[in-house]
N, C-alpha and C. Protein backbone atom coordinates (compact mmCIF):
# COMPACT_ATOMS: atom_id res chain seq x y z
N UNK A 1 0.85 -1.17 0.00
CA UNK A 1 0.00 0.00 0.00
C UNK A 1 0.89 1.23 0.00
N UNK A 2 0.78 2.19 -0.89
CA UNK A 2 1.28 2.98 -1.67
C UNK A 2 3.24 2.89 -0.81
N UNK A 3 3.66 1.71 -1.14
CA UNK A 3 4.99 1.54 -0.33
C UNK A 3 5.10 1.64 0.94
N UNK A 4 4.02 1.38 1.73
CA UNK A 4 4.56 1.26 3.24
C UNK A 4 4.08 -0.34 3.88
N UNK A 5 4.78 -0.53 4.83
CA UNK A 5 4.86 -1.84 5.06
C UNK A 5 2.70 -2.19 5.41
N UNK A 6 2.59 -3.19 5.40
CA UNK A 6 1.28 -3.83 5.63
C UNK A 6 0.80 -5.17 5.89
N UNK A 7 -0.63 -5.06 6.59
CA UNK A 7 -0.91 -6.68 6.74
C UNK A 7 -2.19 -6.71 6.00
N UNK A 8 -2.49 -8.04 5.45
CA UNK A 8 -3.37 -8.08 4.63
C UNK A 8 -4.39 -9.81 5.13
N UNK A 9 -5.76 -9.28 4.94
CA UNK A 9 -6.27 -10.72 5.00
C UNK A 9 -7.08 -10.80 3.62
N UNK A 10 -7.57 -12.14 3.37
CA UNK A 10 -8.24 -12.36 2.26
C UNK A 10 -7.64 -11.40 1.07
N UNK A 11 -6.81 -10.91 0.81
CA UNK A 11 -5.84 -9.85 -0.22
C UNK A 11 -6.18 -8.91 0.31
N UNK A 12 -6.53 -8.49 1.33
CA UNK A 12 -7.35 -6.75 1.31
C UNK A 12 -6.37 -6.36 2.29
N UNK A 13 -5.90 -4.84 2.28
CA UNK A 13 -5.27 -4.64 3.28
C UNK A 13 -6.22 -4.24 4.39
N UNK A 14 -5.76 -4.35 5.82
CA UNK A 14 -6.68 -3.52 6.92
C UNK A 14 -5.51 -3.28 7.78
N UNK A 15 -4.12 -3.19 7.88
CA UNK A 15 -3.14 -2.09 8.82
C UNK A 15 -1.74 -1.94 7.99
N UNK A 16 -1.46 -1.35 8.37
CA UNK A 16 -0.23 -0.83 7.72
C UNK A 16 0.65 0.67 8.91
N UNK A 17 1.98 0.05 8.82
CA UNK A 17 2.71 1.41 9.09
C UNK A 17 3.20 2.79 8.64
N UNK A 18 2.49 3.43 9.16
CA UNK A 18 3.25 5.29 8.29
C UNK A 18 4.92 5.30 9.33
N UNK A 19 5.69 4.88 8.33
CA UNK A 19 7.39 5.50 9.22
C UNK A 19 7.59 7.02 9.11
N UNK A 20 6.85 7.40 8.28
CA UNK A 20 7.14 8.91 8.82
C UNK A 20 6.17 9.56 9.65
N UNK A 21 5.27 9.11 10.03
CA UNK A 21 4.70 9.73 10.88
C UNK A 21 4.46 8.97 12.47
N UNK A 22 5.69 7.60 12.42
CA UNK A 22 4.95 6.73 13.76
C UNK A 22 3.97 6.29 13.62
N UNK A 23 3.26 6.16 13.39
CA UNK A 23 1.68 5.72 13.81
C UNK A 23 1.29 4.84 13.06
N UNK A 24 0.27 3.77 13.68
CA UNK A 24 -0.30 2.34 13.24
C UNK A 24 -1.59 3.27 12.21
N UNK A 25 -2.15 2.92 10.84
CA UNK A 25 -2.88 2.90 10.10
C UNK A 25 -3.47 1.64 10.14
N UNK A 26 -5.14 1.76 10.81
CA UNK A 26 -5.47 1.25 10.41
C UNK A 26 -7.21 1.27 9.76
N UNK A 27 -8.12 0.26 8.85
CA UNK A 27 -9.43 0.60 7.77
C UNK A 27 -10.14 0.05 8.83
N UNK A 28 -11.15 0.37 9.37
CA UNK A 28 -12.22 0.95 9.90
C UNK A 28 -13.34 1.14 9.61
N UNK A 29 -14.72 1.11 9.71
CA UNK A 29 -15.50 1.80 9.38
C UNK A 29 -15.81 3.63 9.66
N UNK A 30 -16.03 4.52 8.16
CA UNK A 30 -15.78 5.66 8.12
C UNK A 30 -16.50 5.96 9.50
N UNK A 31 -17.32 6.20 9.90
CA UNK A 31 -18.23 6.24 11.16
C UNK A 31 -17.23 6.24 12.42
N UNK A 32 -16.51 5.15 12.54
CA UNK A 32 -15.45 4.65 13.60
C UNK A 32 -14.22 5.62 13.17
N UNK A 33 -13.65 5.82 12.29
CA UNK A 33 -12.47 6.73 11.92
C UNK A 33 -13.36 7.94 12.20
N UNK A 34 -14.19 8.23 11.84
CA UNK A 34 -14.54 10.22 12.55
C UNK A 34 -14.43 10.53 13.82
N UNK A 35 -15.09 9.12 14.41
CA UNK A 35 -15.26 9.20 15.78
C UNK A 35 -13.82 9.33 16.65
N UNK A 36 -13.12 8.20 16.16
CA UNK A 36 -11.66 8.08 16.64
C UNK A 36 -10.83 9.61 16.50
N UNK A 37 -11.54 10.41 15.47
CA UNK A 37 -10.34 11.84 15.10
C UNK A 37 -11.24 13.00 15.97
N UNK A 38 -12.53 12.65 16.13
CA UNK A 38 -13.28 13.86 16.87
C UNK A 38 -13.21 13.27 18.22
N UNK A 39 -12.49 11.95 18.90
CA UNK A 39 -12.07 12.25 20.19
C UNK A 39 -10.77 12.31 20.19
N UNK A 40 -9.48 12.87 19.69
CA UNK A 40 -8.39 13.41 19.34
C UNK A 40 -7.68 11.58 19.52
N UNK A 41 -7.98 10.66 19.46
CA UNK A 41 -7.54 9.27 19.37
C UNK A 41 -6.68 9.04 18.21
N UNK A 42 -6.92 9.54 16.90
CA UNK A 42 -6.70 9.37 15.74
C UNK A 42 -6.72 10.58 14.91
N UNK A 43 -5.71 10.42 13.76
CA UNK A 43 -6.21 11.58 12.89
C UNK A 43 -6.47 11.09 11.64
N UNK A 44 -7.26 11.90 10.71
CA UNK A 44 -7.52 11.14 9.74
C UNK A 44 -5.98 10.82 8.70
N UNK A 45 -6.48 9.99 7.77
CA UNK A 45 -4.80 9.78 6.90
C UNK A 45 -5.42 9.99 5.74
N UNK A 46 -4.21 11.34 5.56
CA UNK A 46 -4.59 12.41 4.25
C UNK A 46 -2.94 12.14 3.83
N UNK A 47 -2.67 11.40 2.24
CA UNK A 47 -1.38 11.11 2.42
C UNK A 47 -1.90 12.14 0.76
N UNK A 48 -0.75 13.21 1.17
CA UNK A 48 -0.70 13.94 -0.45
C UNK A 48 -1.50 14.98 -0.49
N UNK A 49 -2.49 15.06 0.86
CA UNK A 49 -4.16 15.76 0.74
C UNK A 49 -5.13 15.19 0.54
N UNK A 50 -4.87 13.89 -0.37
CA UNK A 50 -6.27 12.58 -0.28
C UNK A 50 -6.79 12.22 1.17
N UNK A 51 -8.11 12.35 1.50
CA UNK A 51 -8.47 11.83 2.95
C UNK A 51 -8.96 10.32 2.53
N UNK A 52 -8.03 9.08 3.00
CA UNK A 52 -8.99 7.79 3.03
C UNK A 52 -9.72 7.75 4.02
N UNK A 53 -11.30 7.77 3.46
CA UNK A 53 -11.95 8.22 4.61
C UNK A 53 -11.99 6.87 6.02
N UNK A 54 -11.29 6.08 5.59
CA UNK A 54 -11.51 4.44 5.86
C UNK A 54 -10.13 4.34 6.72
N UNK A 55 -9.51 4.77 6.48
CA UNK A 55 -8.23 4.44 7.18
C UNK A 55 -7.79 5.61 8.54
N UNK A 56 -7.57 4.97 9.84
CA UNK A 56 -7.06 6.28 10.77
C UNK A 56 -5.76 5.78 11.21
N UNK A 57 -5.04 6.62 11.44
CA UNK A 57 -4.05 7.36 11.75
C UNK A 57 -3.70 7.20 12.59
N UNK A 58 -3.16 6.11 13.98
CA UNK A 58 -3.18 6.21 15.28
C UNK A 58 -1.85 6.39 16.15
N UNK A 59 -1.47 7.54 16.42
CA UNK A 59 -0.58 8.05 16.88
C UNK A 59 0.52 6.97 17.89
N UNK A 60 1.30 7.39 17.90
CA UNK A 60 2.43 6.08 18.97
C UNK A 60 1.72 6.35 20.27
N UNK A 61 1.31 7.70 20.60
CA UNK A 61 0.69 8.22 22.54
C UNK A 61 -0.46 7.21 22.73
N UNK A 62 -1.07 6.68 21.40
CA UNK A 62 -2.06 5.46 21.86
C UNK A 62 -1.85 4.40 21.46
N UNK A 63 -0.73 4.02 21.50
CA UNK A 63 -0.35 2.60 21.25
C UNK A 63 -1.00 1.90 22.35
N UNK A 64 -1.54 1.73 23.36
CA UNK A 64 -2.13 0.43 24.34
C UNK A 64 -3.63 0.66 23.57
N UNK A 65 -3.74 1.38 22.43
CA UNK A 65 -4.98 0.98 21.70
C UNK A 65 -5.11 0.50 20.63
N UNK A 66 -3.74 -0.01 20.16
CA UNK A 66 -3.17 -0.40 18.82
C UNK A 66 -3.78 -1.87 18.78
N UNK A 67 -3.83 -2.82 20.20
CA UNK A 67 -4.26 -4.25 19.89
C UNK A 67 -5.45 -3.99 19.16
N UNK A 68 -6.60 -3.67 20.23
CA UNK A 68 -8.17 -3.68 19.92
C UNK A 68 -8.03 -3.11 18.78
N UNK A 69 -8.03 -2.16 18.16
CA UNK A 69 -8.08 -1.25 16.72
C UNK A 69 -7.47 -2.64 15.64
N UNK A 70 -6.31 -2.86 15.74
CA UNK A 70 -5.73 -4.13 15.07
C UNK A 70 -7.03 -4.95 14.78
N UNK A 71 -7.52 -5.94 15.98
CA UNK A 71 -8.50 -6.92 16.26
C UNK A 71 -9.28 -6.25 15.38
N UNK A 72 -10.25 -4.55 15.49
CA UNK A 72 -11.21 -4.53 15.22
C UNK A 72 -11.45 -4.37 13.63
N UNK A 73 -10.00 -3.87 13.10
CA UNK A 73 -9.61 -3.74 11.76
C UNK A 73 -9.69 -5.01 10.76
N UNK A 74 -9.06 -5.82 11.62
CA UNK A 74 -8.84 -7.03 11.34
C UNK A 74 -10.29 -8.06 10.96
N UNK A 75 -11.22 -7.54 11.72
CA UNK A 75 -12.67 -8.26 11.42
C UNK A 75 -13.72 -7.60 10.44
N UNK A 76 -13.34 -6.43 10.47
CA UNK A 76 -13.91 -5.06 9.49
C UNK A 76 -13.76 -5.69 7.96
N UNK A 77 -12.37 -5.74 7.80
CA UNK A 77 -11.94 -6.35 6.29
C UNK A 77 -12.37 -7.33 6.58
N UNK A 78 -12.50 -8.51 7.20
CA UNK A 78 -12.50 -9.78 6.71
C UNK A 78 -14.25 -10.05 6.09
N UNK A 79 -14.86 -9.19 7.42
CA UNK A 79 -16.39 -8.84 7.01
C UNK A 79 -16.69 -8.54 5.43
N UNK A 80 -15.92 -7.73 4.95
CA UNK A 80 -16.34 -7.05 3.81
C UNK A 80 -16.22 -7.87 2.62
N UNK A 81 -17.28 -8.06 1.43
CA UNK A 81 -17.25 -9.02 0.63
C UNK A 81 -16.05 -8.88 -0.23
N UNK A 82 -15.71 -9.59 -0.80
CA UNK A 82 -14.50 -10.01 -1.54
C UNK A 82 -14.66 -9.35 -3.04
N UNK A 83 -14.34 -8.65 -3.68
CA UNK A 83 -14.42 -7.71 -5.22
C UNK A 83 -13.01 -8.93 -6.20
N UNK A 84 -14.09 -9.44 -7.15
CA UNK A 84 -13.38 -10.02 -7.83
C UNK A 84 -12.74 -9.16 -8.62
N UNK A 85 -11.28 -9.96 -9.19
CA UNK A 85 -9.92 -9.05 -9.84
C UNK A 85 -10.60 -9.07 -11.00
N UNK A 86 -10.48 -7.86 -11.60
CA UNK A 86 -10.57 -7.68 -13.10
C UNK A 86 -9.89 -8.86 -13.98
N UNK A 87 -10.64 -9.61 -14.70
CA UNK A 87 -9.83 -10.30 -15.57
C UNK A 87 -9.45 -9.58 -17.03
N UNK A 88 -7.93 -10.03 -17.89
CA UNK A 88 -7.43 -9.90 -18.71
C UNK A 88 -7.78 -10.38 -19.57
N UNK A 89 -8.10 -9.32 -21.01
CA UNK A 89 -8.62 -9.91 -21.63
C UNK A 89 -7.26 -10.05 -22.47
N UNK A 90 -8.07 -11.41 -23.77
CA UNK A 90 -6.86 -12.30 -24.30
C UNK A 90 -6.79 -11.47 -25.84
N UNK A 91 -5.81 -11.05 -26.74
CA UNK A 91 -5.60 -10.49 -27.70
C UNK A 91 -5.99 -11.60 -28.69
């Protein structure tokens, strides 16, 4: 994911590390990422100015919240149905 390290289930990513900014990224439901940035927990991740509205931002000062967020990330994607790969077409 756009070059930073990540974990992935079923192919989908749901965490990944920002090294330049410290902090665990992880996909969420948008609902759960607002909430997490409007109680200063998280900020959103705007990489370039793009806001993924899906992905937060979670600072190293809340790392003893990094498991649960992990866990909850972790069931979020797996929940979500599977988008088959574009197939190639043959010349």
């Amino acid at each position: 994911m756009m070059g930073l390290p990540c974990l992935r289930v079923g192919g989908a990513f749901f965490a990944s590390w920002d090294r330049s900014n410290a902090a665990l990224l992880v996909k969420l439901p948008e609902v759960e990422v607002d909430r997490l940035v409007a109680a200063g927990a998280a900020q959103s991740f705007s990489p370039a100015g793009r806001r993924f509205r899906q992905w937060a931002s979670i600072p190293l000062d809340q790392e003893g919240e990094w498991a649960a967020l992990l866990d909850r990330a972790l069931r979020y994607v797996s929940e979500l149905p599977i988008e088959p790969k574009p197939r190639r077409r043959r010349s």
